[in-house]
PDB file of N, CA and C in Angstrom:
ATOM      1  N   UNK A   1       4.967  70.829  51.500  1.00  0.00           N
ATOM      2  CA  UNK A   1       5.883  69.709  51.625  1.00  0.00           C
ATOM      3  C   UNK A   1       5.321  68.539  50.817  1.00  0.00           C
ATOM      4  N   UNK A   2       6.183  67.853  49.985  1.00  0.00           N
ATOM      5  CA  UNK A   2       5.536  66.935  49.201  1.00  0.00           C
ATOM      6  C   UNK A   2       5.220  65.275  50.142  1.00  0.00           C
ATOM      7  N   UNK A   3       4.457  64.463  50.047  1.00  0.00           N
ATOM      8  CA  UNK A   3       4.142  63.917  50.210  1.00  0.00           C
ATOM      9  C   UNK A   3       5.532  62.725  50.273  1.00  0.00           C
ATOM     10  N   UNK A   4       6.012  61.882  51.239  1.00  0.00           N
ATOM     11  CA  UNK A   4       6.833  61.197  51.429  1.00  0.00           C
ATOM     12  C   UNK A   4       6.685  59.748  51.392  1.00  0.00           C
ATOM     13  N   UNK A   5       7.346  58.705  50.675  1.00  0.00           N
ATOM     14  CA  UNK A   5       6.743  57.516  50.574  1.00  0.00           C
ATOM     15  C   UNK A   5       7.582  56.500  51.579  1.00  0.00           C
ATOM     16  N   UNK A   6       7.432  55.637  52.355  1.00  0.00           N
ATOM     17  CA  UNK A   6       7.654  54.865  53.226  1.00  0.00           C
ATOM     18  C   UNK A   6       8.510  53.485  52.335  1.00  0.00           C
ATOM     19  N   UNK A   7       9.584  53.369  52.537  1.00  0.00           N
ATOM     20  CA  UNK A   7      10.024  51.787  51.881  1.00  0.00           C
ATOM     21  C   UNK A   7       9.858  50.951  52.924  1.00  0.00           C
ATOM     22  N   UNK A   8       9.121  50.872  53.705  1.00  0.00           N
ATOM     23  CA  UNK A   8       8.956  50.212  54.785  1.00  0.00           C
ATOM     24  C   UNK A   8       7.502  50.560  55.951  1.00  0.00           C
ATOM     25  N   UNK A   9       6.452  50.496  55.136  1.00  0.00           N
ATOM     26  CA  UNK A   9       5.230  50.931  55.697  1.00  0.00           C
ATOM     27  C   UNK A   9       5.252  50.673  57.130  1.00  0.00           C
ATOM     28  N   UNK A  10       5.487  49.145  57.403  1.00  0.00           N
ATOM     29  CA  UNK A  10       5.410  48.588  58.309  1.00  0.00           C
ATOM     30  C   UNK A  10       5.652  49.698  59.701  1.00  0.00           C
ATOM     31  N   UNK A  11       7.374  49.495  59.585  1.00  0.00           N
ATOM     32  CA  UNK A  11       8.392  50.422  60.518  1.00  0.00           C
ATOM     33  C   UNK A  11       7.853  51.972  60.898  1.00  0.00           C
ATOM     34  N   UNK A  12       7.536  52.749  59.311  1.00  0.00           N
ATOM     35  CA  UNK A  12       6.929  53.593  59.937  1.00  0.00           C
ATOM     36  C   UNK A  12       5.675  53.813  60.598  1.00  0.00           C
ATOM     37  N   UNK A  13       4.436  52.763  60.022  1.00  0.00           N
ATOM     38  CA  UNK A  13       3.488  53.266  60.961  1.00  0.00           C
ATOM     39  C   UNK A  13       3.700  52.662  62.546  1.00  0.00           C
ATOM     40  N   UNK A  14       4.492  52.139  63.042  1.00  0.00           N
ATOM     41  CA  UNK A  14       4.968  52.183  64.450  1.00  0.00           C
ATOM     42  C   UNK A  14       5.846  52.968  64.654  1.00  0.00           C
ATOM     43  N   UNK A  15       7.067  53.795  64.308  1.00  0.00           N
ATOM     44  CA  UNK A  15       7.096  54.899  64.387  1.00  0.00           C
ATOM     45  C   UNK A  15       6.285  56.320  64.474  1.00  0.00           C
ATOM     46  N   UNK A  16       5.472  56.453  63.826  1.00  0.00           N
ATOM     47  CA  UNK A  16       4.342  57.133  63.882  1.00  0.00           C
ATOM     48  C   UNK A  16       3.378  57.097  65.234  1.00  0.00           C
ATOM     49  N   UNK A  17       3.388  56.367  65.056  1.00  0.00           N
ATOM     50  CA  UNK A  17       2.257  55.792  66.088  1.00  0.00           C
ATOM     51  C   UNK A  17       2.738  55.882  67.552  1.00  0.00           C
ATOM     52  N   UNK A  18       3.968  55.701  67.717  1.00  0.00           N
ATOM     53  CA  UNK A  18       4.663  55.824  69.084  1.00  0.00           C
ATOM     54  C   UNK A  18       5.165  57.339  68.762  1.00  0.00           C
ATOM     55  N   UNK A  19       5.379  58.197  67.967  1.00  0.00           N
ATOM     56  CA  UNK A  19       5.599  59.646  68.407  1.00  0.00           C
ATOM     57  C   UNK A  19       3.966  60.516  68.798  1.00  0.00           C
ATOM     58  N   UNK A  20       3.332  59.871  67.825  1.00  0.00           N
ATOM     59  CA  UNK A  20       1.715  60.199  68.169  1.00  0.00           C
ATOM     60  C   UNK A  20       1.505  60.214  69.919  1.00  0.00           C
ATOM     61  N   UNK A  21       1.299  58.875  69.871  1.00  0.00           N
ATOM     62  CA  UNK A  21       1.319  58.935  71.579  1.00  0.00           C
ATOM     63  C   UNK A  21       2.015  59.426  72.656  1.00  0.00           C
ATOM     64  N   UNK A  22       3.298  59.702  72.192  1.00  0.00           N
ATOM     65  CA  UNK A  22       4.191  60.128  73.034  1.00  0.00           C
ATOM     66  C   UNK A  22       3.408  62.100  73.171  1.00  0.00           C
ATOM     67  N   UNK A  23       3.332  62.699  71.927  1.00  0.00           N
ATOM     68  CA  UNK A  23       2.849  63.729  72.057  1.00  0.00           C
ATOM     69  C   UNK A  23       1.920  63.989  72.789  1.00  0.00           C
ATOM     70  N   UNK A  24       0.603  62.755  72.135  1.00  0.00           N
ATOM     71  CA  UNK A  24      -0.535  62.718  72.920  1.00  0.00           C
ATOM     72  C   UNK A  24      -0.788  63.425  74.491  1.00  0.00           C
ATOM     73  N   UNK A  25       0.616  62.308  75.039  1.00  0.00           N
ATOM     74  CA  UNK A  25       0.630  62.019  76.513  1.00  0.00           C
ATOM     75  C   UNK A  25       1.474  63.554  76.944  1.00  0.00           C
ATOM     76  N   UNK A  26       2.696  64.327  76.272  1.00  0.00           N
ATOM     77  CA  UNK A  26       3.373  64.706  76.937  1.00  0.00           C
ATOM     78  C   UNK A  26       3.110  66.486  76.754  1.00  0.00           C
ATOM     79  N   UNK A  27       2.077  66.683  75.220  1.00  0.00           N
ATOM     80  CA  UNK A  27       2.095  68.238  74.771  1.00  0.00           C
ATOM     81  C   UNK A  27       0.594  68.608  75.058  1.00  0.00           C
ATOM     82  N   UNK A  28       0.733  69.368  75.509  1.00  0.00           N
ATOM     83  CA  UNK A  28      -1.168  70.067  75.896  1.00  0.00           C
ATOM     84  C   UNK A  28      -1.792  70.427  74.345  1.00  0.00           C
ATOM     85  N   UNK A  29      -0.593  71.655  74.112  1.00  0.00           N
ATOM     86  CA  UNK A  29      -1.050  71.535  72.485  1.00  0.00           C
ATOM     87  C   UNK A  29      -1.564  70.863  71.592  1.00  0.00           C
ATOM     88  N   UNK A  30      -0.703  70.129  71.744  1.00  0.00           N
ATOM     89  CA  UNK A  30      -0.759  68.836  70.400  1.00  0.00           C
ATOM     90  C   UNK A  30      -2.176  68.134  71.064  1.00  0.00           C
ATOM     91  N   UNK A  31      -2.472  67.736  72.559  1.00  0.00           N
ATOM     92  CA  UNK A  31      -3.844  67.222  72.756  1.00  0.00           C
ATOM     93  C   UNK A  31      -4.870  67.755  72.460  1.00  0.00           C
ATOM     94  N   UNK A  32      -4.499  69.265  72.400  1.00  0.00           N
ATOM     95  CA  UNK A  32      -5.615  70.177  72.691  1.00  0.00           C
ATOM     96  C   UNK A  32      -6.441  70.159  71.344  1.00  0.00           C
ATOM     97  N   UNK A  33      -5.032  69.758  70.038  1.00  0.00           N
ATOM     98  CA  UNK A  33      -5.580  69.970  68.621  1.00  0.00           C
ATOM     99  C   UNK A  33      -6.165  68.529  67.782  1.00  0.00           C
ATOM    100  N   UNK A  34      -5.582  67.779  68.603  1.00  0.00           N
ATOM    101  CA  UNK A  34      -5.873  66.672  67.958  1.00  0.00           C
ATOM    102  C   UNK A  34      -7.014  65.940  69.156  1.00  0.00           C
ATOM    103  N   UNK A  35      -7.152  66.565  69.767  1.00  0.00           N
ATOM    104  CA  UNK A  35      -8.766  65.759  70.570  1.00  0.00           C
ATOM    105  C   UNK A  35      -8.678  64.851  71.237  1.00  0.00           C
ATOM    106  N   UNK A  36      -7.243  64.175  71.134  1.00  0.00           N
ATOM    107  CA  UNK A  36      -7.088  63.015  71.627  1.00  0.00           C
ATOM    108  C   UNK A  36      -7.359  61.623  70.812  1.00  0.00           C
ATOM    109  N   UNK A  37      -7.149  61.876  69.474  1.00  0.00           N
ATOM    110  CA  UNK A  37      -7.777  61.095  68.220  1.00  0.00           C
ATOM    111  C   UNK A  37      -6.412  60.895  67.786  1.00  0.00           C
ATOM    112  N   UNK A  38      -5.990  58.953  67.641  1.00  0.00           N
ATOM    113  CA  UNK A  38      -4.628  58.706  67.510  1.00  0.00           C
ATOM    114  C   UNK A  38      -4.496  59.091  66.267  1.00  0.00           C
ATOM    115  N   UNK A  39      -5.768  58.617  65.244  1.00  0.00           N
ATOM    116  CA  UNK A  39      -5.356  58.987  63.693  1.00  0.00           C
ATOM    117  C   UNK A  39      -5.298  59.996  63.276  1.00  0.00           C
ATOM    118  N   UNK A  40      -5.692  61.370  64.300  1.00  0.00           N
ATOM    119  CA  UNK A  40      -5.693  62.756  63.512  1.00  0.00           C
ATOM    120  C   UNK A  40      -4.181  62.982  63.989  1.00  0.00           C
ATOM    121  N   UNK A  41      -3.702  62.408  65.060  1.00  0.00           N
ATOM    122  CA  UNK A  41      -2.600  62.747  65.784  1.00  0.00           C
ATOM    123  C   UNK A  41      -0.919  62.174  64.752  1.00  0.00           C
ATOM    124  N   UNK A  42      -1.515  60.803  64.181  1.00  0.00           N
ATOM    125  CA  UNK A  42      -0.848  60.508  62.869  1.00  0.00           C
ATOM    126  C   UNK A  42      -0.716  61.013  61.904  1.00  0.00           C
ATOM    127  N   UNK A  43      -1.954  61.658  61.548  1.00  0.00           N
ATOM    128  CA  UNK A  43      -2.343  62.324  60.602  1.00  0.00           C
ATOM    129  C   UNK A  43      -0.852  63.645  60.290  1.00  0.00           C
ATOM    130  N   UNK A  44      -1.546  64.267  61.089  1.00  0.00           N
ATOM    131  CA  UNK A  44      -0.511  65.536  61.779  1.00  0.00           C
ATOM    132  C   UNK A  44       0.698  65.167  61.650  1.00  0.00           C
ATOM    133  N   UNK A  45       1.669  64.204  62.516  1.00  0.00           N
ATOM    134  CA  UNK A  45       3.089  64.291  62.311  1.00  0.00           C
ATOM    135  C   UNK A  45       3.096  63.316  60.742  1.00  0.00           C
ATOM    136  N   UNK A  46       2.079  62.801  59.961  1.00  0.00           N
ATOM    137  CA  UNK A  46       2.862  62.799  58.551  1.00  0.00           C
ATOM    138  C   UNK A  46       2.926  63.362  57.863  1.00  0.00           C
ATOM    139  N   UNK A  47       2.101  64.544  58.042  1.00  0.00           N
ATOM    140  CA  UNK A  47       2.116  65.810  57.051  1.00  0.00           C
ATOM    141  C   UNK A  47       3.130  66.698  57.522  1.00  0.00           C
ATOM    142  N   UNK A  48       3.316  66.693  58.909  1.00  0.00           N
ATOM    143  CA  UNK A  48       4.694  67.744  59.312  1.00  0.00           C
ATOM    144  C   UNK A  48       5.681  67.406  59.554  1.00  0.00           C
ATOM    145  N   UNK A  49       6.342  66.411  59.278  1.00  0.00           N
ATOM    146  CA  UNK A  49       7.308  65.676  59.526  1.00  0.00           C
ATOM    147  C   UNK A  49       8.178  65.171  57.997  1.00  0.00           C
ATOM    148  N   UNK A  50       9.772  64.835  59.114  1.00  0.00           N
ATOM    149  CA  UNK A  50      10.752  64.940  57.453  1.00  0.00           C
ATOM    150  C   UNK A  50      10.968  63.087  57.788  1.00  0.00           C
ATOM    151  N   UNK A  51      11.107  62.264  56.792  1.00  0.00           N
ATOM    152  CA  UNK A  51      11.095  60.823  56.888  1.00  0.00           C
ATOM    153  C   UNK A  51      12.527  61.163  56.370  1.00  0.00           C
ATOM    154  N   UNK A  52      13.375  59.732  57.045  1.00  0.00           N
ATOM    155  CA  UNK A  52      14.890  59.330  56.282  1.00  0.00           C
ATOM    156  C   UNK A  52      15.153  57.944  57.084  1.00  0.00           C
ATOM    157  N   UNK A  53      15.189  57.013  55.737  1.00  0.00           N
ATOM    158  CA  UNK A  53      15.235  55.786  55.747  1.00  0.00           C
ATOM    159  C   UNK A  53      16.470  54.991  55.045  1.00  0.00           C
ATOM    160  N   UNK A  54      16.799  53.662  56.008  1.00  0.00           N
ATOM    161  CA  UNK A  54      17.615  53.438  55.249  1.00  0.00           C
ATOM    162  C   UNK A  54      16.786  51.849  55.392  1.00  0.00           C
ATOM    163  N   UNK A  55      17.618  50.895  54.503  1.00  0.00           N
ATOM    164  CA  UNK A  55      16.987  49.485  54.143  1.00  0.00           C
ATOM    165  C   UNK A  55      16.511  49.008  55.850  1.00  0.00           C
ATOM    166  N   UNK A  56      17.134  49.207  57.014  1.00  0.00           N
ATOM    167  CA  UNK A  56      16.795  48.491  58.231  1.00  0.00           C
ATOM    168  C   UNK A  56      16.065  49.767  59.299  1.00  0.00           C
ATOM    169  N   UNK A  57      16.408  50.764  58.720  1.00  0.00           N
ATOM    170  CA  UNK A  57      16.360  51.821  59.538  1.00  0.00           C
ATOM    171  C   UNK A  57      15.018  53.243  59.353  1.00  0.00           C
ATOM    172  N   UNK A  58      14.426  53.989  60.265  1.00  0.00           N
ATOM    173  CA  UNK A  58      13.278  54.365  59.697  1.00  0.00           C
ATOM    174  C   UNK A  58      13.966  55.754  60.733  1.00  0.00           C
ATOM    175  N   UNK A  59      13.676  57.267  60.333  1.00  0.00           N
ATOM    176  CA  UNK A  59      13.901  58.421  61.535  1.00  0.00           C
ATOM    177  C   UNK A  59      13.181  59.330  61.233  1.00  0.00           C
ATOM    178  N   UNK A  60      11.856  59.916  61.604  1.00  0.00           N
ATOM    179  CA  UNK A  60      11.266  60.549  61.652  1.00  0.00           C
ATOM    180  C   UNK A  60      11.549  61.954  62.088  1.00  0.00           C
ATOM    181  N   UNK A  61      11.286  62.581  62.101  1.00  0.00           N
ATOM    182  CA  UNK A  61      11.053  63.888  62.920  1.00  0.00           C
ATOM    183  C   UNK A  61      10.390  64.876  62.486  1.00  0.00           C
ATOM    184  N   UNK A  62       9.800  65.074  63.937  1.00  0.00           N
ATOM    185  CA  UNK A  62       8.314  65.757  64.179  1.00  0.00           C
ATOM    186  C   UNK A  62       8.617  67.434  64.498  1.00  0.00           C
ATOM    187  N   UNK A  63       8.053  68.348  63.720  1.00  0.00           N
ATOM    188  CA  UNK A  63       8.199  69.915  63.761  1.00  0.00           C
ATOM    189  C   UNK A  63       7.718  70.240  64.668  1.00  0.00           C
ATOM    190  N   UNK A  64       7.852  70.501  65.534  1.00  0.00           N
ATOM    191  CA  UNK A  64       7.140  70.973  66.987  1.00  0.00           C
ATOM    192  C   UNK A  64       8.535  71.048  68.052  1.00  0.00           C
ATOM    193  N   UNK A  65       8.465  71.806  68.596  1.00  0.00           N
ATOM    194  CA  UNK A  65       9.500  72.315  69.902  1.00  0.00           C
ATOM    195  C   UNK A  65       9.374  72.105  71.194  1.00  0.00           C
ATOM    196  N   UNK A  66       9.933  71.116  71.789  1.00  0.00           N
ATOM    197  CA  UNK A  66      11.095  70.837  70.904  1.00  0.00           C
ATOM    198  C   UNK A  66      10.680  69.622  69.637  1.00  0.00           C
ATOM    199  N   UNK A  67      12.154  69.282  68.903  1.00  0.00           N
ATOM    200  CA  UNK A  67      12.252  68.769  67.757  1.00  0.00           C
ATOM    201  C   UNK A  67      12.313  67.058  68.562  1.00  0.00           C
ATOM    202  N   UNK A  68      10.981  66.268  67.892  1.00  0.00           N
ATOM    203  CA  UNK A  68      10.927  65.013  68.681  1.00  0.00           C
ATOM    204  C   UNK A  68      11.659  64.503  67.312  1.00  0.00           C
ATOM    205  N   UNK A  69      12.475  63.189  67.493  1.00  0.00           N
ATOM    206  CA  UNK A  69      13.171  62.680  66.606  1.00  0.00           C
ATOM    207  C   UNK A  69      12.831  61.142  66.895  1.00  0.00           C
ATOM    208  N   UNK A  70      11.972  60.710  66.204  1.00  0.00           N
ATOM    209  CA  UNK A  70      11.479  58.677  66.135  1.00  0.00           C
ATOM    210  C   UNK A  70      12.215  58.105  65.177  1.00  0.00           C
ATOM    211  N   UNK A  71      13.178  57.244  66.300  1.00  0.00           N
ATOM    212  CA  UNK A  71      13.405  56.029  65.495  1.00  0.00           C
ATOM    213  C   UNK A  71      13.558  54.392  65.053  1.00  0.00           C
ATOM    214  N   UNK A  72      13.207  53.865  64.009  1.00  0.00           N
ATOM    215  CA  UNK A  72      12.509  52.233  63.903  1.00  0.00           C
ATOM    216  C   UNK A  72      13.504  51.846  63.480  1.00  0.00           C
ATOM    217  N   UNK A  73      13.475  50.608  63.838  1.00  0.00           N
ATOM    218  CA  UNK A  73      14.472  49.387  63.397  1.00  0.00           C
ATOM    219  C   UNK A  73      13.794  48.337  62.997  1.00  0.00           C
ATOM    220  N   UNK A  74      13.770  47.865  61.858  1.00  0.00           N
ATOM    221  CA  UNK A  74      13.635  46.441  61.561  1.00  0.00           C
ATOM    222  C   UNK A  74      13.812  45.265  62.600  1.00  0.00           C
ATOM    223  N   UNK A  75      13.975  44.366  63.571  1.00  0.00           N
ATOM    224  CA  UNK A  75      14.599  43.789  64.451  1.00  0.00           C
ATOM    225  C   UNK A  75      14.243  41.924  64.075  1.00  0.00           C
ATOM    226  N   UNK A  76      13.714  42.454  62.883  1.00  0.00           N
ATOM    227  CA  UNK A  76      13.403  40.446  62.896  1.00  0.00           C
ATOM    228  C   UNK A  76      14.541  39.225  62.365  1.00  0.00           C
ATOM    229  N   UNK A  77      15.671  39.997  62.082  1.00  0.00           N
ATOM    230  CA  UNK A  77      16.767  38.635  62.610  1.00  0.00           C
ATOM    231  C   UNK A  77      17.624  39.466  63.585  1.00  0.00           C
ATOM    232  N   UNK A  78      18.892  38.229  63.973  1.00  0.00           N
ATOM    233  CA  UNK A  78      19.587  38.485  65.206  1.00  0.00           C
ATOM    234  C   UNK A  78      20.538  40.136  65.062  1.00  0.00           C
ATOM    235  N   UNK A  79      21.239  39.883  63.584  1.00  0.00           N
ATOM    236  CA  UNK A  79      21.557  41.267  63.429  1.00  0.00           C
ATOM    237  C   UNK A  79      21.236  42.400  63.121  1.00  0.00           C
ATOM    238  N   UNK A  80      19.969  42.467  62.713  1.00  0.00           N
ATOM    239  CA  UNK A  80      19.180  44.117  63.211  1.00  0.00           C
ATOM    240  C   UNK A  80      19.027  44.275  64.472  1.00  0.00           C
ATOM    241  N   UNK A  81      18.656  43.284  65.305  1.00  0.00           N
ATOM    242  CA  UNK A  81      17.933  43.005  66.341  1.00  0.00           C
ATOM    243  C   UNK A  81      19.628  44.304  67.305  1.00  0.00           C
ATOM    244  N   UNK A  82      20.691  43.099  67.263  1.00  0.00           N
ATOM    245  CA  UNK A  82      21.360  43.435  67.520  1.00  0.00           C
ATOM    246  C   UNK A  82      21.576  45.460  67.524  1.00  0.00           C
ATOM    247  N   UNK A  83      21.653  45.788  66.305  1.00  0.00           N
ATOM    248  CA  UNK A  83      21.741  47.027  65.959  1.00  0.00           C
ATOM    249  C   UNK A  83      21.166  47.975  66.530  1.00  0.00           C
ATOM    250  N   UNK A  84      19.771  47.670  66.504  1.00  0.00           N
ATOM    251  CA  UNK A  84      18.638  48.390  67.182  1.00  0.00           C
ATOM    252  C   UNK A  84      18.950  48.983  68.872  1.00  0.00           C
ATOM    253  N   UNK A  85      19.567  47.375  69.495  1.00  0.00           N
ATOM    254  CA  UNK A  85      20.013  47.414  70.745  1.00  0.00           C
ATOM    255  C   UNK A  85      21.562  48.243  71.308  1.00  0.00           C
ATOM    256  N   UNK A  86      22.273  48.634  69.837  1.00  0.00           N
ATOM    257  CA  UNK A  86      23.359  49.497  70.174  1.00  0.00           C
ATOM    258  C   UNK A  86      22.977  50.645  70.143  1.00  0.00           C
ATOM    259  N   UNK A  87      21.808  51.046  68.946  1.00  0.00           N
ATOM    260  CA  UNK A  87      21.534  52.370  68.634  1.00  0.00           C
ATOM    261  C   UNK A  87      20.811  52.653  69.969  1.00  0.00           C
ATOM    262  N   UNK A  88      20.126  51.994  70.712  1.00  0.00           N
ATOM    263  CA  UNK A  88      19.429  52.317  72.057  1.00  0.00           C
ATOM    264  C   UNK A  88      20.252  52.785  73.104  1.00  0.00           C
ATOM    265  N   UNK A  89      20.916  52.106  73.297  1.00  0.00           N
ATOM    266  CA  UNK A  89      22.046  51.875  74.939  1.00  0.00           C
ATOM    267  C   UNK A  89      23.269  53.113  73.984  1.00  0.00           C
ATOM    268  N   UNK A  90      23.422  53.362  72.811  1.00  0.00           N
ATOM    269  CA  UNK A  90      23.717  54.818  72.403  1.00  0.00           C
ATOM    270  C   UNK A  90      22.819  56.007  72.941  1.00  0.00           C
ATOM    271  N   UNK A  91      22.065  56.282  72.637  1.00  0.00           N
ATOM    272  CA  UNK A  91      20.693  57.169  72.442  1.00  0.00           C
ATOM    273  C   UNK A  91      20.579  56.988  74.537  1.00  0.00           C
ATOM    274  N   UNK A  92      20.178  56.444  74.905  1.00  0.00           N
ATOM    275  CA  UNK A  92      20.295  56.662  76.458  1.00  0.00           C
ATOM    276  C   UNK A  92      21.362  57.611  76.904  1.00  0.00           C
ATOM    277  N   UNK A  93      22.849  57.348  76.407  1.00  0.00           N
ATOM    278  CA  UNK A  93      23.741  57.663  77.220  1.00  0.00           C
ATOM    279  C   UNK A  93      24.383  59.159  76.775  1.00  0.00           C
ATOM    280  N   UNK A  94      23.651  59.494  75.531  1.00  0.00           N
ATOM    281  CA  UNK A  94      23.847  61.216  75.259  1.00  0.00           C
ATOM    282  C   UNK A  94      23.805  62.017  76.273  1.00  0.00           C
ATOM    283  N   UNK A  95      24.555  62.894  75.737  1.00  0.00           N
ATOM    284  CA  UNK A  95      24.319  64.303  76.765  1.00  0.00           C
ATOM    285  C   UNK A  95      24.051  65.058  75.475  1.00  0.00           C
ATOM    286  N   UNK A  96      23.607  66.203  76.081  1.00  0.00           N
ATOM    287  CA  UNK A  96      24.119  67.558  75.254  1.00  0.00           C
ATOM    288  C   UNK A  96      22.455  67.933  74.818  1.00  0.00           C
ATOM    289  N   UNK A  97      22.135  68.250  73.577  1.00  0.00           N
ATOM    290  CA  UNK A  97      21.029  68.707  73.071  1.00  0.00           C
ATOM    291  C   UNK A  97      19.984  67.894  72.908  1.00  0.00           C
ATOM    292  N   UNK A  98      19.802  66.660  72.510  1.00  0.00           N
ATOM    293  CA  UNK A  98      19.202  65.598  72.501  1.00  0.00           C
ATOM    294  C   UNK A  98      19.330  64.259  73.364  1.00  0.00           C
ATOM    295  N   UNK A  99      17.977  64.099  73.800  1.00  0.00           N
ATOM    296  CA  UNK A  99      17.681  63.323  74.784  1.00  0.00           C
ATOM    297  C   UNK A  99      16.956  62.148  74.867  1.00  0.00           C
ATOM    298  N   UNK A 100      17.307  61.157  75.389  1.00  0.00           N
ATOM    299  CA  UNK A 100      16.577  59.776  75.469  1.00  0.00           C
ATOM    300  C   UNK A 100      14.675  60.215  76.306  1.00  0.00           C
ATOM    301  N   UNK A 101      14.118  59.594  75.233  1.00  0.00           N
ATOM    302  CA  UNK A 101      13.055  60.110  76.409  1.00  0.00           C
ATOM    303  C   UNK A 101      11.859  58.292  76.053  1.00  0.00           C
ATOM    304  N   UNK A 102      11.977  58.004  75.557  1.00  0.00           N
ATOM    305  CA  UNK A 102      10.953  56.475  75.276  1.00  0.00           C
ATOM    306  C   UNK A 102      11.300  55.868  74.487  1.00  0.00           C
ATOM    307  N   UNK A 103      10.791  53.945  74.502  1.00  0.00           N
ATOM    308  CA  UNK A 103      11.129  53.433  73.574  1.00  0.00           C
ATOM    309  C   UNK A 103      10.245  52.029  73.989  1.00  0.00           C
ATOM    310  N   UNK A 104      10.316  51.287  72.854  1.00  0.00           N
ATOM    311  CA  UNK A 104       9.340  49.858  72.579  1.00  0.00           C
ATOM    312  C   UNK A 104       9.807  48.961  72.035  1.00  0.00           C
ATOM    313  N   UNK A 105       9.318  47.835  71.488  1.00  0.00           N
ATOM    314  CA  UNK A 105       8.922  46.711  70.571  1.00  0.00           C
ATOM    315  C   UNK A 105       7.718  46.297  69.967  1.00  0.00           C
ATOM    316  N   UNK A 106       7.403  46.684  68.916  1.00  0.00           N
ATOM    317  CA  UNK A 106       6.097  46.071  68.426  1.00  0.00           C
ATOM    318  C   UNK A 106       6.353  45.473  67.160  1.00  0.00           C
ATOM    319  N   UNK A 107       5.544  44.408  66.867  1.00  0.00           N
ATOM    320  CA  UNK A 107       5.772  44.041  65.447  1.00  0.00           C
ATOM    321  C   UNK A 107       7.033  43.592  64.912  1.00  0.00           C
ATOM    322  N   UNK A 108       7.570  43.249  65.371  1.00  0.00           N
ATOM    323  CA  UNK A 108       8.977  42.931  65.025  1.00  0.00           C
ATOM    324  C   UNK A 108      10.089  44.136  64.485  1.00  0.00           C
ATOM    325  N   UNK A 109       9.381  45.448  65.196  1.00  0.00           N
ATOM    326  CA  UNK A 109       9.724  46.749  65.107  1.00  0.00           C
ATOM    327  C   UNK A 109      10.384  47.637  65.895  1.00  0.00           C
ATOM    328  N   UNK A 110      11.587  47.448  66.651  1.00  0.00           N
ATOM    329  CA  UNK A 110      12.147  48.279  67.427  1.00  0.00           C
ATOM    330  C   UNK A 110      12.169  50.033  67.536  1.00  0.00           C
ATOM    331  N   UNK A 111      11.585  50.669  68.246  1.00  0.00           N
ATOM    332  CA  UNK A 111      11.605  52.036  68.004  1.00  0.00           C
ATOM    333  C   UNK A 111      12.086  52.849  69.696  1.00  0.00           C
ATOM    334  N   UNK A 112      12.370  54.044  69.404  1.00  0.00           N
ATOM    335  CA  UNK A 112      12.619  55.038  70.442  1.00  0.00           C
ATOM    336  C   UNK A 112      12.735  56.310  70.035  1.00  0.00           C
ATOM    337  N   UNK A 113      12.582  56.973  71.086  1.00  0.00           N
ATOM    338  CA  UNK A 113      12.235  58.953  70.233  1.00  0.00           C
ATOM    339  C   UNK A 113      13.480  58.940  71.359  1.00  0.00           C
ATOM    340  N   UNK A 114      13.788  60.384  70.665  1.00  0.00           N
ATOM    341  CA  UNK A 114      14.379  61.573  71.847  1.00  0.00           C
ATOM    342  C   UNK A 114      14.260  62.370  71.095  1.00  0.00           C
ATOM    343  N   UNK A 115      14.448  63.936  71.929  1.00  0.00           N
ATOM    344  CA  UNK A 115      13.984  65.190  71.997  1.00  0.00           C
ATOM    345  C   UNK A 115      15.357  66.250  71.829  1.00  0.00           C
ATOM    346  N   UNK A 116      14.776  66.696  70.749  1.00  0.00           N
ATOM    347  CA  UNK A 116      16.512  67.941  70.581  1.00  0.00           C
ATOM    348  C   UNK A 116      15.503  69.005  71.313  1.00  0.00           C
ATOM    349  N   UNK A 117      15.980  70.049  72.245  1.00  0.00           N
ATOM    350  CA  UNK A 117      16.507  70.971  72.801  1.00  0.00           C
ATOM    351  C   UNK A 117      16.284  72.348  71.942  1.00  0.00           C
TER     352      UNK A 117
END
């Protein structure tokens, strides 16, 4: 897989960083291989993982089963901010294959994963 470039370093390494942990905390596997070491754990979902970005928007997803799906928002004026907060209170209220499972604020960085099935 070729190497993927970030238009938005920022967004993704808090994306990253919150699917890292989320694994950390929730896959035996994934602890078992990464030691419990956040940067090998980064390491890992940027080498296995597909990036798709748009100018406000960052969506990760992580190869492992199930399929974790992280995603960042820009949030530092009122209308990303805004956006971020529809794509959320969206993403909660799914049914079906994919699921709300965490979410934050850091950095002026809105993010949340859910989990396809």
């Amino acid at each position: 897989m070729a190497k993927q470039t970030s238009r938005c370093p920022e967004l993704e390494e808090v994306v990253v960083t919150a699917l890292a942990d989320y694994l950390d905390k929730n896959d035996e596997l994934f602890n078992f291989i990464t030691i419990g070491e956040r940067e090998t754990a980064k390491g890992i979902i940027r080498a296995t993982s597909i990036l798709d970005e748009t100018p406000e928007r960052t969506r990760i997803m992580a190869s492992n089963k199930p399929i974790l799906v992280g995603y960042g928002y820009d949030i530092k004026d009122y209308t990303r901010k805004i956006k971020y907060e529809i794509a959320l209170q969206i993403a909660k209220r799914k049914n079906g294959s994919e699921q709300f499972v965490a979410e934050g604020i850091e950095d002026n960085c809105g993010w949340y994963i859910t989990k396809i099935e």
